[in-house]
Protein backbone atom coordinates (compact mmCIF):
# COMPACT_ATOMS: atom_id res chain seq x y z
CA UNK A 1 -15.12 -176.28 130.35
CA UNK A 2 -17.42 -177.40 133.06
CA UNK A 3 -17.06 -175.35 136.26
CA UNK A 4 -16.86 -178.28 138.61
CA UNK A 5 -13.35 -179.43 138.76
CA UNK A 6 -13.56 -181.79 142.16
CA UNK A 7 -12.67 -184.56 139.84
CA UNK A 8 -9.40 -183.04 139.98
CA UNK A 9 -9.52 -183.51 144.17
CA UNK A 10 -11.11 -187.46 143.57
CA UNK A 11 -7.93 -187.87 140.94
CA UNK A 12 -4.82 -186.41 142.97
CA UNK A 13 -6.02 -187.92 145.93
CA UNK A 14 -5.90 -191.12 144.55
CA UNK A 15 -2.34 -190.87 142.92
CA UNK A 16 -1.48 -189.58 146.19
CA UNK A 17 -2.55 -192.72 147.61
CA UNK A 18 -0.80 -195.03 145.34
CA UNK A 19 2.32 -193.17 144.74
CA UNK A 20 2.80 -193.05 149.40
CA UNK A 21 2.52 -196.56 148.95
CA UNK A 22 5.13 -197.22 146.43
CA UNK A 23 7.25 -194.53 148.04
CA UNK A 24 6.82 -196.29 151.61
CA UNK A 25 8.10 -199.29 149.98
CA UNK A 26 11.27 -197.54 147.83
CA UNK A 27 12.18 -195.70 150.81
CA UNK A 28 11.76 -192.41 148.87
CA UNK A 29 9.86 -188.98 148.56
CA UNK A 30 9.02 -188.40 144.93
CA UNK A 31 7.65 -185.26 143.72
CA UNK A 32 4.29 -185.25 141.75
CA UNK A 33 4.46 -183.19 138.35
CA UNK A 34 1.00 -182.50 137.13
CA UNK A 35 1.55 -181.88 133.34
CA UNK A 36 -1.07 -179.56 131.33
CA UNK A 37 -0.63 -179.88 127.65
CA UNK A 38 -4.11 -178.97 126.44
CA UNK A 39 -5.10 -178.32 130.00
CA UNK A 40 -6.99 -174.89 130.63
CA UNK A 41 -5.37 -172.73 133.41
CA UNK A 42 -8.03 -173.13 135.80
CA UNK A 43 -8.04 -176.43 135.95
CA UNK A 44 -4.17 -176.00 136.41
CA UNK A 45 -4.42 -173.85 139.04
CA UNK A 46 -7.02 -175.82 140.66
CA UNK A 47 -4.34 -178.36 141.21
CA UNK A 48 -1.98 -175.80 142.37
CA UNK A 49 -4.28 -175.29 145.20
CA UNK A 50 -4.76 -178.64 146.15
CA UNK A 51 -0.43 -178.84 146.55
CA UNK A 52 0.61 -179.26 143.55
CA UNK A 53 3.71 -177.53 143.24
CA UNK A 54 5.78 -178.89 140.09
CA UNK A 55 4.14 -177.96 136.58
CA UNK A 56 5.53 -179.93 133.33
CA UNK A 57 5.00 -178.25 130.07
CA UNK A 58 5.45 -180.06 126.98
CA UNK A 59 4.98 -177.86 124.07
CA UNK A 60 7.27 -173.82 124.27
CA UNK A 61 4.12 -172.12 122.40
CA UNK A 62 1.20 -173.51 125.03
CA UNK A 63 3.29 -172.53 127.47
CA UNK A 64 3.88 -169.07 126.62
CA UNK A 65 -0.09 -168.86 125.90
CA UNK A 66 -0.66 -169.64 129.08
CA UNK A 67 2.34 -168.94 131.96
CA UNK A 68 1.10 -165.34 133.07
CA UNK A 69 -2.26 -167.42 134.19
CA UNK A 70 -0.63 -169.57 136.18
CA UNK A 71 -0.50 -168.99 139.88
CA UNK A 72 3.10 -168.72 140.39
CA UNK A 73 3.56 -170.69 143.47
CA UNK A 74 4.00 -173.74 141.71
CA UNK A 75 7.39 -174.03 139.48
CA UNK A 76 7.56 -175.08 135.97
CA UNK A 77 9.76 -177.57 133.91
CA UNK A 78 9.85 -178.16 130.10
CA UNK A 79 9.58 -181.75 129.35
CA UNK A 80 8.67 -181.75 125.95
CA UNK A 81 11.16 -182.14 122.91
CA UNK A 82 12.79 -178.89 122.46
CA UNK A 83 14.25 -177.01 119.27
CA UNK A 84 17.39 -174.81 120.02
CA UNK A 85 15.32 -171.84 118.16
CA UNK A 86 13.17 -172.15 120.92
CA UNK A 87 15.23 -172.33 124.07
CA UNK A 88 15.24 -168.49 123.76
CA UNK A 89 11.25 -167.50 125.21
CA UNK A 90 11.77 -169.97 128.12
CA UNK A 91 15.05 -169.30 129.88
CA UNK A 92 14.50 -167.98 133.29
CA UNK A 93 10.89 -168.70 133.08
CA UNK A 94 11.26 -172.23 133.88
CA UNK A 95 13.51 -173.82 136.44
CA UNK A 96 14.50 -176.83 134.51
CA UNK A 97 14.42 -178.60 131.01
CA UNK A 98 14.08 -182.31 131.35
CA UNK A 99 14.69 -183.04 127.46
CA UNK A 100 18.24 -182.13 126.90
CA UNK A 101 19.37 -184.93 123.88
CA UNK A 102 22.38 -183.24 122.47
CA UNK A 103 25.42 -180.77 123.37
CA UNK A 104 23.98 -178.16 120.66
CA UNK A 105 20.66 -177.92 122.54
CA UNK A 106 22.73 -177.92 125.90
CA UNK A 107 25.24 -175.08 124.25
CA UNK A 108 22.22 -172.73 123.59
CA UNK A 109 20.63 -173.54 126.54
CA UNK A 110 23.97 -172.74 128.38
CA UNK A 111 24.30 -169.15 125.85
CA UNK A 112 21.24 -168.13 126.51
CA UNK A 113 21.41 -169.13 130.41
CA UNK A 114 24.31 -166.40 130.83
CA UNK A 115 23.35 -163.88 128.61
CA UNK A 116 20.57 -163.56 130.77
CA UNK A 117 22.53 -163.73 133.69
CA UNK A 118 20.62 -166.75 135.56
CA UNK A 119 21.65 -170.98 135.79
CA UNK A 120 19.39 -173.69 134.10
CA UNK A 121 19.08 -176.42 136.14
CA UNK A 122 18.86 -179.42 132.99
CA UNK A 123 18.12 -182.96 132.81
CA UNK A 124 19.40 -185.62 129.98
CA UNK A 125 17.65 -187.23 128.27
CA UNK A 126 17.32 -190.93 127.37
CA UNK A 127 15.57 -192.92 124.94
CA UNK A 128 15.98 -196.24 126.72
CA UNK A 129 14.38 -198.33 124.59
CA UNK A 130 16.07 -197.43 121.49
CA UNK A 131 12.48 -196.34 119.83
CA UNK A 132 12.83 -194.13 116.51
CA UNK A 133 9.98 -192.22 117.00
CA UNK A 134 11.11 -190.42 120.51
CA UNK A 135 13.58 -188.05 121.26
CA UNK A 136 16.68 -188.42 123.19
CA UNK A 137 20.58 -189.94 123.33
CA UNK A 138 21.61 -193.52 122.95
CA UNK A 139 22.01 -195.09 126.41
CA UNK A 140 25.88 -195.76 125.34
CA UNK A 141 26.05 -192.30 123.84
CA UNK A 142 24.62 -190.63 127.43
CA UNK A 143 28.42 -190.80 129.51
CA UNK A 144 29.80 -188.46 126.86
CA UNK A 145 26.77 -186.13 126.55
CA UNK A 146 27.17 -185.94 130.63
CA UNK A 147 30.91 -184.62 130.09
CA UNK A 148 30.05 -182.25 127.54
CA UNK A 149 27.23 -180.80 128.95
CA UNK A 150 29.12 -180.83 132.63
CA UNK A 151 31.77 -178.35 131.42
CA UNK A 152 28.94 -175.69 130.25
CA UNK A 153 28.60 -172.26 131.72
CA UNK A 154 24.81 -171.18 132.82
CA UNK A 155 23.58 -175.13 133.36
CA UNK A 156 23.52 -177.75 135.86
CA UNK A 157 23.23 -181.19 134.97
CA UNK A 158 20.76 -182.49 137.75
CA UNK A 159 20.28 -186.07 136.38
CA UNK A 160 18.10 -187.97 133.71
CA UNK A 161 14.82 -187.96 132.29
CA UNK A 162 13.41 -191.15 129.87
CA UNK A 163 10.00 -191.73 128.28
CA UNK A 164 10.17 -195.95 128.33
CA UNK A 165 8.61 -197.90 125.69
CA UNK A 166 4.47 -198.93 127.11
CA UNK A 167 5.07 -202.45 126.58
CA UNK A 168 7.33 -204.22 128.81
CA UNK A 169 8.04 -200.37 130.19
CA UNK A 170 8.83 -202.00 133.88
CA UNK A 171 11.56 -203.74 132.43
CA UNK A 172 12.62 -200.56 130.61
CA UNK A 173 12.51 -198.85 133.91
CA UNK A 174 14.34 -201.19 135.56
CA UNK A 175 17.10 -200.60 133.10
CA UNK A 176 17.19 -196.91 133.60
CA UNK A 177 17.64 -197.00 136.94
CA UNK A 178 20.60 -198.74 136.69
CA UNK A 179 22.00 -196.83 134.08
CA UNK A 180 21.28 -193.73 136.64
CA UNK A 181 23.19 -195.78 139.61
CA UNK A 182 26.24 -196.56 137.39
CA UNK A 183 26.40 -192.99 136.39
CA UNK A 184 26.14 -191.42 140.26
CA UNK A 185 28.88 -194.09 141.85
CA UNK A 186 31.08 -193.09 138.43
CA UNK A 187 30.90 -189.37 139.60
CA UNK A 188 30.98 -187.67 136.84
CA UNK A 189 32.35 -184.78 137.11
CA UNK A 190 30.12 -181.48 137.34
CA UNK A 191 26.82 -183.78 137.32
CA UNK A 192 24.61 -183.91 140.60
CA UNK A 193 23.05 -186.63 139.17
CA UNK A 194 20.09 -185.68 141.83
CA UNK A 195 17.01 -186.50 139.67
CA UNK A 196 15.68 -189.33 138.23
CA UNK A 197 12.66 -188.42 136.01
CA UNK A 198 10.30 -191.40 134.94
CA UNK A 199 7.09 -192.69 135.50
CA UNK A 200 3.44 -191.27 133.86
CA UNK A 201 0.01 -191.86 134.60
CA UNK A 202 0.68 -196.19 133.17
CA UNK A 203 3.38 -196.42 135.17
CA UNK A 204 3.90 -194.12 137.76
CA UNK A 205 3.67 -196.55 140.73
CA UNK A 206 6.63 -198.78 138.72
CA UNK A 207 8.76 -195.80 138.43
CA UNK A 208 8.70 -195.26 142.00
CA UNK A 209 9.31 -198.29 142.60
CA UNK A 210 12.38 -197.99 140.31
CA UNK A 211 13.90 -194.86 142.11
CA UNK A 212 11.99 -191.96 140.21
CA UNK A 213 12.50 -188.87 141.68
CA UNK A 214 10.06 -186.96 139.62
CA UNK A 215 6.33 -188.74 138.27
CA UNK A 216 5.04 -186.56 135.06
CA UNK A 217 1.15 -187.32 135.54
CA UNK A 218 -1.22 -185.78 133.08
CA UNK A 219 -4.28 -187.94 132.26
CA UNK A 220 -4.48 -189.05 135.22
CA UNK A 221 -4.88 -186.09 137.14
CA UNK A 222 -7.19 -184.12 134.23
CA UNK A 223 -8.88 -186.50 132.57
CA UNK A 224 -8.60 -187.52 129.00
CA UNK A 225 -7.72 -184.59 126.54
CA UNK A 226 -7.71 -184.24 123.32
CA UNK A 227 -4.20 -184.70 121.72
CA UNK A 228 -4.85 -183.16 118.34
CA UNK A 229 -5.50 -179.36 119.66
C-alpha cells in the first residue's frame, strides 16, 4: 500500500463538511463510523488519528486478523451479518453489534455476554425494504423481536440499524425513521431506543437528514477496495 495516506485527511474532511451541514439542519450530532473491511490497519489508524473514534467491522475473521493493530482509542462495532457460532471471539472486544435479526442470535449474544461477565450494548436490525438478499427482521416482525430481546440478561437494546435498498433509498430512509419514532413514543419496555444507525458513503447526508445517529462510511473515507479479498 502506498505510504501516503493524506487522501484519507482530503476524504474525512470533506464528509465532515457535508455531514455539519446536514446535522446543522436536523438539529443533531451524528457520530462518523469509518468502516475497514479490506482496509489495512494503517490506513485505519491513520483515521483514528485524524478523530475518528467509532470503527465498524463487517466480517468476525478480518476483525480478529486485525484488532490487536488497531490503536485502541477508537471503539469498535460489528455491523456485518453475524452467525451465532461466531458471537463467541467478539464478546467484550467490541462494544456493540448493530446486526441483531433474530432472538437466537440475541440469546447467544446475551449467554455469552454473562458468561463473560460484561453487557453488550446491541442494535436490531431491519431490512426495510423487504430485499431477499440482506439480512435482518420484517419491519412488522421488529415490535416482537424488541420484547424478546428486551427481557435478555448481558444485552441492551440501544435502537436500530437498516441497510436501505440504493434506489429510492431516501424514501426507504424516510420510512425507517418513522418506524424508529413509533417505537421510542411506544416505550418499549427495556429498549433505550438511543441509536438510529443508517446512512453510507450514497447516502450519508440523507440519513442525517432522516435522524441517523450513527453514518457507516467506508468508500468514502478509503477509497475504492476490492470486495472480493
Amino acid at each position: 500500500m502506498d505510504n501516503d495516506l493524506s487522501y484519507i485527511d482530503e476524504n474525512l474532511r470533506r464528509i465532515r463538511y457535508r455531514a455539519g451541514e446536514a446535522a446543522a439542519k436536523a438539529g443533531t450530532s451524528p457520530r462518523i463510523m469509518a468502516v475497514t473491511k479490506t482496509v489495512p490497519p494503517e490506513a485505519v489508524n491513520h483515521a483514528i488519528s485524524l478523530g475518528i473514534d467509532l470503527l465498524g467491522e463487517n466480517r468476525v475473521q478480518e476483525f480478529l486478523s486485525k484488532q490487536d493493530s488497531y490503536d485502541k482509542s477508537a471503539e469498535v462495532h460489528m455491523i456485518g451479518h453475524l452467525q451465532t457460532n461466531k458471537v463467541k471471539y467478539i464478546i467484550g472486544s467490541v462494544t456493540m453489534i448493530q446486526s441483531v435479526d433474530s432472538i437466537r442470535l440475541a440469546s447467544e449474544i446475551s449467554r455469552l455476554s454473562l458468561a463473560r461477565g460484561v453487557v453488550t450494548d446491541v442494535l436490531c436490525e431491519v431490512n426495510i425494504g423487504g430485499e431477499d438478499s440482506k439480512s435482518g427482521v420484517a419491519p412488522e416482525e421488529l415490535r416482537a423481536l424488541l420484547e424478546q430481546a428486551a427481557q435478555l440478561e448481558g444485552i441492551r437494546v440501544k435502537g436500530l440499524m437498516t441497510i436501505p435498498p440504493p434506489t429510492d433509498s431516501d424514501v426507504f430512509l424516510g420510512r425507517m425513521e418513522e418506524l424508529f419514532h413509533k417505537l421510542r413514543d411506544q416505550a418499549v419496555l427495556g429498549v433505550s431506543m438511543d441509536e438510529l444507525s443508517m446512512g453510507m458513503t450514497h447516502d450519508y447526508a440523507e440519513a442525517i437528514a432522516h435522524g441517523s445517529t450513527i453514518v457507516r462510511i467506508g468508500t468514502g473515507l478509503f477509497g475504492a477496495r476490492d470486495y472480493s479479498k
